[in-house]
N, C-alpha and C. Protein backbone atom coordinates (compact mmCIF):
# COMPACT_ATOMS: atom_id res chain seq x y z
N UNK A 1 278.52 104.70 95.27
CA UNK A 1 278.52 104.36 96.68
C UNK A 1 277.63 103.14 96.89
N UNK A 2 278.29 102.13 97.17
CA UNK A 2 277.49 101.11 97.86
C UNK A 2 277.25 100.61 99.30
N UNK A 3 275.84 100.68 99.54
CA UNK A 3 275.93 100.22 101.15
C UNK A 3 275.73 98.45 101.44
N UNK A 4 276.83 98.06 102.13
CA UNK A 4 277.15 96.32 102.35
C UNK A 4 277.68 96.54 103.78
N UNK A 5 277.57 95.16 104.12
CA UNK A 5 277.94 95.02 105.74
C UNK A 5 279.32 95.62 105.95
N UNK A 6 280.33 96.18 105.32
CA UNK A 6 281.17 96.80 105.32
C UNK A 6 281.05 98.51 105.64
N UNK A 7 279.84 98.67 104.99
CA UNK A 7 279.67 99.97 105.00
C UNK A 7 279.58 100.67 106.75
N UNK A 8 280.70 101.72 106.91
CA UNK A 8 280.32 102.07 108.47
C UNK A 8 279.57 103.66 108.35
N UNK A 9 279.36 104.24 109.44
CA UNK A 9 278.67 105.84 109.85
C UNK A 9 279.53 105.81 110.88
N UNK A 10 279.89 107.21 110.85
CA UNK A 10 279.96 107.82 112.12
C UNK A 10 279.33 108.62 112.32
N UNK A 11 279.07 108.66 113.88
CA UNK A 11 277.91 109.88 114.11
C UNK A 11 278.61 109.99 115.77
N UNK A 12 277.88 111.32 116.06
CA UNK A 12 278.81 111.45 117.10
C UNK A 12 278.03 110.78 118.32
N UNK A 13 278.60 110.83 119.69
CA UNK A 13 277.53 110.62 121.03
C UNK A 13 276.60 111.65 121.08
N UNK A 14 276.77 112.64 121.26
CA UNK A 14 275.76 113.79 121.03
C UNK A 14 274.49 113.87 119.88
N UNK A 15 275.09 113.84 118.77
CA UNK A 15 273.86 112.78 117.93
C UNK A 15 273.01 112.24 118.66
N UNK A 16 273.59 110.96 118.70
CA UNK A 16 272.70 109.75 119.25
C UNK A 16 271.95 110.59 120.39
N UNK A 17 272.48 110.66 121.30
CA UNK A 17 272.03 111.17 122.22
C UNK A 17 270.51 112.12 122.23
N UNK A 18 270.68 113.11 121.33
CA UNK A 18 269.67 114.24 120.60
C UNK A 18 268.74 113.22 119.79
N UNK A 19 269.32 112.54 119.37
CA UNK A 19 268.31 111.66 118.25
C UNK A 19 267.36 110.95 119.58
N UNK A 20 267.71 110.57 120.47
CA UNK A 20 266.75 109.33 121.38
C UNK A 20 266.35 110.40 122.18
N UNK A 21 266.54 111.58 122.54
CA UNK A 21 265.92 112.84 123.49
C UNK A 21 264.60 112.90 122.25
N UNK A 22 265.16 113.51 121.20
CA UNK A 22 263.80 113.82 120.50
C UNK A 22 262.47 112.59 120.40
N UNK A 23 263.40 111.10 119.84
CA UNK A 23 262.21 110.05 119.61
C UNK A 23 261.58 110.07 121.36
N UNK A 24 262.13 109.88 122.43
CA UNK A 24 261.65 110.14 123.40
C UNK A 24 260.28 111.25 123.69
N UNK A 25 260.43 112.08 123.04
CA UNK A 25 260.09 113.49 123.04
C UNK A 25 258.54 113.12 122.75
N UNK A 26 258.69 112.86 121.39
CA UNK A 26 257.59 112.46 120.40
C UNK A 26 256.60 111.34 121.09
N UNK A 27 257.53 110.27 121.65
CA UNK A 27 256.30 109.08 122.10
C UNK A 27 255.74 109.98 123.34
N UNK A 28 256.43 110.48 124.44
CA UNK A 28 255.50 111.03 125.04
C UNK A 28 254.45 112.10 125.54
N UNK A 29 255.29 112.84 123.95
CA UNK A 29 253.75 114.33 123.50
C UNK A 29 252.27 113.10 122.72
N UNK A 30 252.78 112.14 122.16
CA UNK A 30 251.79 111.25 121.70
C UNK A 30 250.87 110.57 122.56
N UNK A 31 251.36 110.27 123.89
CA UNK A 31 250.81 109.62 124.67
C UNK A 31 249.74 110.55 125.71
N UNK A 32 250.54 111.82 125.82
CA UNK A 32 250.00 112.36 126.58
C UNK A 32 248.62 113.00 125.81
N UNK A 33 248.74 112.85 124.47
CA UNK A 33 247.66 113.54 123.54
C UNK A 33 246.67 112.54 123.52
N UNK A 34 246.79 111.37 123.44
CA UNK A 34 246.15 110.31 123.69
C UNK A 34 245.42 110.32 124.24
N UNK A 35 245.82 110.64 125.83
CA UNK A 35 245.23 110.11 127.61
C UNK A 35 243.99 111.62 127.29
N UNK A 36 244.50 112.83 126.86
CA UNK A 36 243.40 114.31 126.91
C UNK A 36 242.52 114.00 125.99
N UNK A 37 242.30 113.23 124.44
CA UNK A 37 241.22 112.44 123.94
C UNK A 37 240.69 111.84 124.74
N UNK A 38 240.84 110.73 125.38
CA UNK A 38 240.08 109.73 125.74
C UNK A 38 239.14 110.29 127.03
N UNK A 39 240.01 111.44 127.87
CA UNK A 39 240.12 112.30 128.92
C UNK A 39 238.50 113.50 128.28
N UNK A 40 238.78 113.91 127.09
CA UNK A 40 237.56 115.03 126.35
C UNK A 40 236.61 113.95 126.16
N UNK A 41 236.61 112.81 125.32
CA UNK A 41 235.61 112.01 125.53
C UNK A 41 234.74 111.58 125.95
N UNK A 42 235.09 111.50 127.62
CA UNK A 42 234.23 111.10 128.99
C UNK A 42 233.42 112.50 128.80
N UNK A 43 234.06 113.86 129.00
CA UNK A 43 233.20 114.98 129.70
C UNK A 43 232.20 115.42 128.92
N UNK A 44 231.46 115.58 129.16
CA UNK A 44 229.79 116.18 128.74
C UNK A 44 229.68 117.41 127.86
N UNK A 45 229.34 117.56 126.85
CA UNK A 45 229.58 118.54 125.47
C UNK A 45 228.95 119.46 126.50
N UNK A 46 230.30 120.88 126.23
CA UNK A 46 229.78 122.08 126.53
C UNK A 46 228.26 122.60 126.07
N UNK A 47 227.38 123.40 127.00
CA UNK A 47 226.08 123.89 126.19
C UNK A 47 226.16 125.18 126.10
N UNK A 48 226.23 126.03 125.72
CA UNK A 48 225.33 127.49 125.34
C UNK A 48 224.43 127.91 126.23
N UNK A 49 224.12 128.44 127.13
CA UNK A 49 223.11 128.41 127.82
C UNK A 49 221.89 129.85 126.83
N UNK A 50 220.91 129.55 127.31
CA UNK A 50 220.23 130.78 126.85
C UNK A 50 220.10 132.19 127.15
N UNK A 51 221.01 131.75 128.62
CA UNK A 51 221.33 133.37 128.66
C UNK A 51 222.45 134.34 128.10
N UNK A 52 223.53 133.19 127.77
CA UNK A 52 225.11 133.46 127.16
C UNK A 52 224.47 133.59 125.81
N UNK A 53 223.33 132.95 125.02
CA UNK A 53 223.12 132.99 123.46
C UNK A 53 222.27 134.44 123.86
N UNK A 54 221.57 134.86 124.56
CA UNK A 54 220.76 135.92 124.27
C UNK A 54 221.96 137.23 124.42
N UNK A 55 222.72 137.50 125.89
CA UNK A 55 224.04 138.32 125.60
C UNK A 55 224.51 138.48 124.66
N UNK A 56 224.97 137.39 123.94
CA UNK A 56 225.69 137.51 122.79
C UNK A 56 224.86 138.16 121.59
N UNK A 57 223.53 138.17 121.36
CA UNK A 57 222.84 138.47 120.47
C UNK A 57 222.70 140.02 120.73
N UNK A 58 222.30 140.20 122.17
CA UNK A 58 222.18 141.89 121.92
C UNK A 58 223.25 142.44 121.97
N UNK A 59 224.42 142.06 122.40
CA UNK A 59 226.00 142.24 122.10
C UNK A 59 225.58 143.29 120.73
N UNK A 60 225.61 141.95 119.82
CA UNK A 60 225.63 142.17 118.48
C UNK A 60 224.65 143.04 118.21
N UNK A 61 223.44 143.09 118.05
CA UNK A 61 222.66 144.02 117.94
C UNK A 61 222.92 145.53 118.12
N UNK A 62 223.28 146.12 119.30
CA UNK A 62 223.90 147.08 120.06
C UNK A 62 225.17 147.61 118.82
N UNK A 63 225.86 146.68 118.51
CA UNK A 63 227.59 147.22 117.24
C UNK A 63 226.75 147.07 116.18
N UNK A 64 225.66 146.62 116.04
CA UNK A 64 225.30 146.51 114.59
C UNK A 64 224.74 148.12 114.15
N UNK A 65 223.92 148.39 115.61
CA UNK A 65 223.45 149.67 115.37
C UNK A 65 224.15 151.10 115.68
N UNK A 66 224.59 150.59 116.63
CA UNK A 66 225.88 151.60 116.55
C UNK A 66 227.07 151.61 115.45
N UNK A 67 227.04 150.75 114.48
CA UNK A 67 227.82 150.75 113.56
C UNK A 67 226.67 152.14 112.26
N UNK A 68 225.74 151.83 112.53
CA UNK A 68 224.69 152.43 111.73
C UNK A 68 224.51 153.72 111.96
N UNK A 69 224.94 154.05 113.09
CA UNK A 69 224.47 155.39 113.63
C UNK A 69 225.78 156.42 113.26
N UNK A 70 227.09 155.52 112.90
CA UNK A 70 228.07 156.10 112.98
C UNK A 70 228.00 156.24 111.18
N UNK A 71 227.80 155.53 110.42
CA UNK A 71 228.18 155.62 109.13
C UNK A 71 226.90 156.33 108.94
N UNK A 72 225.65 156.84 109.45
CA UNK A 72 224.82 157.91 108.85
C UNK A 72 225.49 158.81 109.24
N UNK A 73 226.21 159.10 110.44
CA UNK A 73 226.91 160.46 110.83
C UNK A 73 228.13 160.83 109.57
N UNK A 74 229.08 159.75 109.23
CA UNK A 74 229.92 160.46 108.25
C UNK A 74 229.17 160.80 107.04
N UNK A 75 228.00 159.96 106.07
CA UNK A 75 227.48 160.36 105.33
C UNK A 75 226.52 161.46 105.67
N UNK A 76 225.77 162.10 106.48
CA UNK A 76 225.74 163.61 107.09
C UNK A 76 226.77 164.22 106.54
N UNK A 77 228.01 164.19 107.51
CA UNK A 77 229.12 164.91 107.63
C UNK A 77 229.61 165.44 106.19
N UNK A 78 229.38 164.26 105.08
CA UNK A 78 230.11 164.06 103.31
C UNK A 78 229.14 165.28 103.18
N UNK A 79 227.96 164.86 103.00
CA UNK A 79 226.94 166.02 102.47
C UNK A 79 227.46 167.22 102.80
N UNK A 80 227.56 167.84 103.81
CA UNK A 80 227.71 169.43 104.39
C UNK A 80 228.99 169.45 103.92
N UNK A 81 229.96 168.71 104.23
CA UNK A 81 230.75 169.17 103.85
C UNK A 81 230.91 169.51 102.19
N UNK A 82 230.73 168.62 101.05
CA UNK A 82 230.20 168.90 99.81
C UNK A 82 229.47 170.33 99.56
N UNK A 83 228.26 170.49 100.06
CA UNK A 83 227.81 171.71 100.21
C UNK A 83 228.84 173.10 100.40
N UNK A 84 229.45 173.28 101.46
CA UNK A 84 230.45 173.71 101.77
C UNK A 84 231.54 173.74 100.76
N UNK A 85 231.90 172.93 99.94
CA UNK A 85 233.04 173.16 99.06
C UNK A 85 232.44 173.90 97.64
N UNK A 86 230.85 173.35 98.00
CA UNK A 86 230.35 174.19 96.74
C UNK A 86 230.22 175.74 96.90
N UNK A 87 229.30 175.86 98.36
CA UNK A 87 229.19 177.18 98.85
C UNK A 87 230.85 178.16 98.39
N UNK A 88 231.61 177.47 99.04
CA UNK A 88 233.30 177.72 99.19
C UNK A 88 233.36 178.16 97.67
N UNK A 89 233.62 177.24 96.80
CA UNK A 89 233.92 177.68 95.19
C UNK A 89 233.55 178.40 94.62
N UNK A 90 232.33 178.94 94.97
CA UNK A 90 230.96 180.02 94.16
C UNK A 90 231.35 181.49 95.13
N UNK A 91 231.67 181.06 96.08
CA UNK A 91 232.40 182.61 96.57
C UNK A 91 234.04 183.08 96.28
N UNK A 92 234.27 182.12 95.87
CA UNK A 92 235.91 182.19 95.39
C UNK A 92 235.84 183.20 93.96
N UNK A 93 234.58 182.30 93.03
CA UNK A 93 234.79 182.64 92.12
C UNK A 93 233.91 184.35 91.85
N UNK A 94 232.72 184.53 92.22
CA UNK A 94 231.92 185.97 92.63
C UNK A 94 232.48 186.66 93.69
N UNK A 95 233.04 186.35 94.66
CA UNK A 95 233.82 187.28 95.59
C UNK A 95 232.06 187.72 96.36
N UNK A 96 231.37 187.10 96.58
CA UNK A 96 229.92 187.74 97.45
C UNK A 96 230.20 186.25 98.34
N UNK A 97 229.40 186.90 99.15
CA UNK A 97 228.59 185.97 100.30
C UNK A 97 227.84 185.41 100.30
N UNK A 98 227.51 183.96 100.33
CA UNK A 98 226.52 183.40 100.11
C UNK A 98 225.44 183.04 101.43
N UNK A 99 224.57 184.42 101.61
CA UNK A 99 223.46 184.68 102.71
C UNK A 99 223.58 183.90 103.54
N UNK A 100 224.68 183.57 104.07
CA UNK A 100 225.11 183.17 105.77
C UNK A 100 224.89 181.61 105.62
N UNK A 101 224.94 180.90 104.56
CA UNK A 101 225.09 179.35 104.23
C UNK A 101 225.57 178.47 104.84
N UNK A 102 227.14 179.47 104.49
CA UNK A 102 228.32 178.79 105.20
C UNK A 102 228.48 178.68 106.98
N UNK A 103 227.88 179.63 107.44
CA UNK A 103 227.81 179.47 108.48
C UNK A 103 227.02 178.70 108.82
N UNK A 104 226.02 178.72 108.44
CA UNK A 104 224.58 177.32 109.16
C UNK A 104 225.30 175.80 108.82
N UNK A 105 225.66 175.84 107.29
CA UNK A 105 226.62 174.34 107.07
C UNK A 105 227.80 174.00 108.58
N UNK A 106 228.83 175.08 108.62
CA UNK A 106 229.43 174.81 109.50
C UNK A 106 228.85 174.32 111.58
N UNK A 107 227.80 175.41 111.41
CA UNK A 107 226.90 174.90 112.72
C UNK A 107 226.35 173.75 112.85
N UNK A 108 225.66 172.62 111.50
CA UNK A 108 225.76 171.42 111.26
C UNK A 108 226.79 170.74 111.48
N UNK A 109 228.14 170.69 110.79
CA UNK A 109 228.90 170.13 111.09
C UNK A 109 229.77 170.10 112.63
N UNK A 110 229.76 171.13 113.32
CA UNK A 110 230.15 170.89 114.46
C UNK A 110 229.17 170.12 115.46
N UNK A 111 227.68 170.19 115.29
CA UNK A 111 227.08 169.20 115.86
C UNK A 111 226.77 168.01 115.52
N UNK A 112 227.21 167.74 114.19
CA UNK A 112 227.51 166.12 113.92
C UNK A 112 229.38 165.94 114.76
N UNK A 113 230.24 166.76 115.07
CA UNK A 113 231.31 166.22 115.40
C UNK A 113 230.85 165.88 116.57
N UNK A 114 230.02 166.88 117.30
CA UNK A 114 229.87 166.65 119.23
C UNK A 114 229.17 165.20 119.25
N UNK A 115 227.98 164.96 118.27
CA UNK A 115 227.39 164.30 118.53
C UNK A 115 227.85 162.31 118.14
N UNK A 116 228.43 161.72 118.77
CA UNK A 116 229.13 160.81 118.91
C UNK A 116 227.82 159.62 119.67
N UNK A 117 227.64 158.72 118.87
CA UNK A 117 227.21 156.89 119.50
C UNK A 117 227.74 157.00 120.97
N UNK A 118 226.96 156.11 121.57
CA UNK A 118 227.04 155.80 123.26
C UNK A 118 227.24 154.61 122.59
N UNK A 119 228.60 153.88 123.28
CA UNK A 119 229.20 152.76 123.43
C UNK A 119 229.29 152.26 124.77
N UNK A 120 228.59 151.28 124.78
CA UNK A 120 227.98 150.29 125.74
C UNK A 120 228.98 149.17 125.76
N UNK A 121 229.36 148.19 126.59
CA UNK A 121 230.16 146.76 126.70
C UNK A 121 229.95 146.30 127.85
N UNK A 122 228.79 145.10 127.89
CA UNK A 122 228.20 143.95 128.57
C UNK A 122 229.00 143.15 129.20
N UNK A 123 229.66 142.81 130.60
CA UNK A 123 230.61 142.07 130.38
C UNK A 123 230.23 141.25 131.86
N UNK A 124 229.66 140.14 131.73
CA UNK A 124 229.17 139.07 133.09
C UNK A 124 230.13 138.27 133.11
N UNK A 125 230.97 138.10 134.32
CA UNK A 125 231.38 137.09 134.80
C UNK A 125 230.82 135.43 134.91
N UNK A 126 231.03 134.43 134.79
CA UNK A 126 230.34 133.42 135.23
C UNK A 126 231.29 132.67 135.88
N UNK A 127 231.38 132.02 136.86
CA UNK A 127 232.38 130.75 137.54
C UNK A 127 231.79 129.33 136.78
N UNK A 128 233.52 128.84 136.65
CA UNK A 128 233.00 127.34 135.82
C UNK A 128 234.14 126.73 136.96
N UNK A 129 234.03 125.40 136.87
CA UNK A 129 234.82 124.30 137.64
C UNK A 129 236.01 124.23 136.67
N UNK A 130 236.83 123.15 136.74
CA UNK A 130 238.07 123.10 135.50
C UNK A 130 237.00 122.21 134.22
N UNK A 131 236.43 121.41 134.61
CA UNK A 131 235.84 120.94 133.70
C UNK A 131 234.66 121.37 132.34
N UNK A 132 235.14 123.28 132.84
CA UNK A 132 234.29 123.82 132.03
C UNK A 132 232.57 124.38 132.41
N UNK A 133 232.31 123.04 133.35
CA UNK A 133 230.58 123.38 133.62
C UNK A 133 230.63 124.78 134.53
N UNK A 134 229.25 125.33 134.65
CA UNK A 134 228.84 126.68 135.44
C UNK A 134 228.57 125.91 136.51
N UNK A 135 229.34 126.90 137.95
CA UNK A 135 228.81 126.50 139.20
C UNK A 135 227.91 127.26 140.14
């Protein structure tokens, strides 16, 4: 195949058409991306204030420890229950009672189920303008 001034295309109107909608398309998502640079440029770098950095810190603090309070409760919970499978096996296998064990294990474990983390969530409104600043 050789291409020479002879060489023709056809393409349809619809083509064309779609082809100059899209290049259209493109110059003016480009332009408009342009004008919101130059537009972010002018406005004044967002700040942090010290009261939004301190929120945020005991935010965190608060899930950090309540994350803590919850994973000593299942490791509690592993223990007794362990206990319990031991208590459990040693009466399976002697057929005796083991001096009311099982019951005190189980009275543990139902007050690790009741006893559940207080979950707290901080949540302040602030009003900003469009430009982002606090008013």
């Amino acid at each position: 195949m050789k291409i020479s001034e002879n060489t023709e295309f056809k393409i349809d109107i619809k083509t064309v058409i779609g082809i100059i909608m899209l290049t259209t398309t493109f110059v003016g998502m480009y332009y408009t991306l342009q004008e919101d640079i130059a537009e972010a440029k002018t406005l004044p770098p967002v700040e942090v204030s010290r009261l939004e950095y301190q929120l945020k810190e005991e935010w965190n603090e608060k899930m950090i420890n309540q994350l803590i309070d919850q994973v000593e409760m299942l490791e509690q919970t592993q223990d007794i229950l362990k206990e319990e499978i031991g208590i459990t096996a040693s009466m399976i296998k002697d057929g005796t009672e083991a001096d009311g064990k099982l019951e005190e294990l189980n009275r543990q474990l139902e007050e690790l189920q009741n006893k559940k983390p207080s979950t707290r969530v901080i949540v302040k409104e602030v009003k900003v303008d469009k430009k982002g600043r606090k008013l």
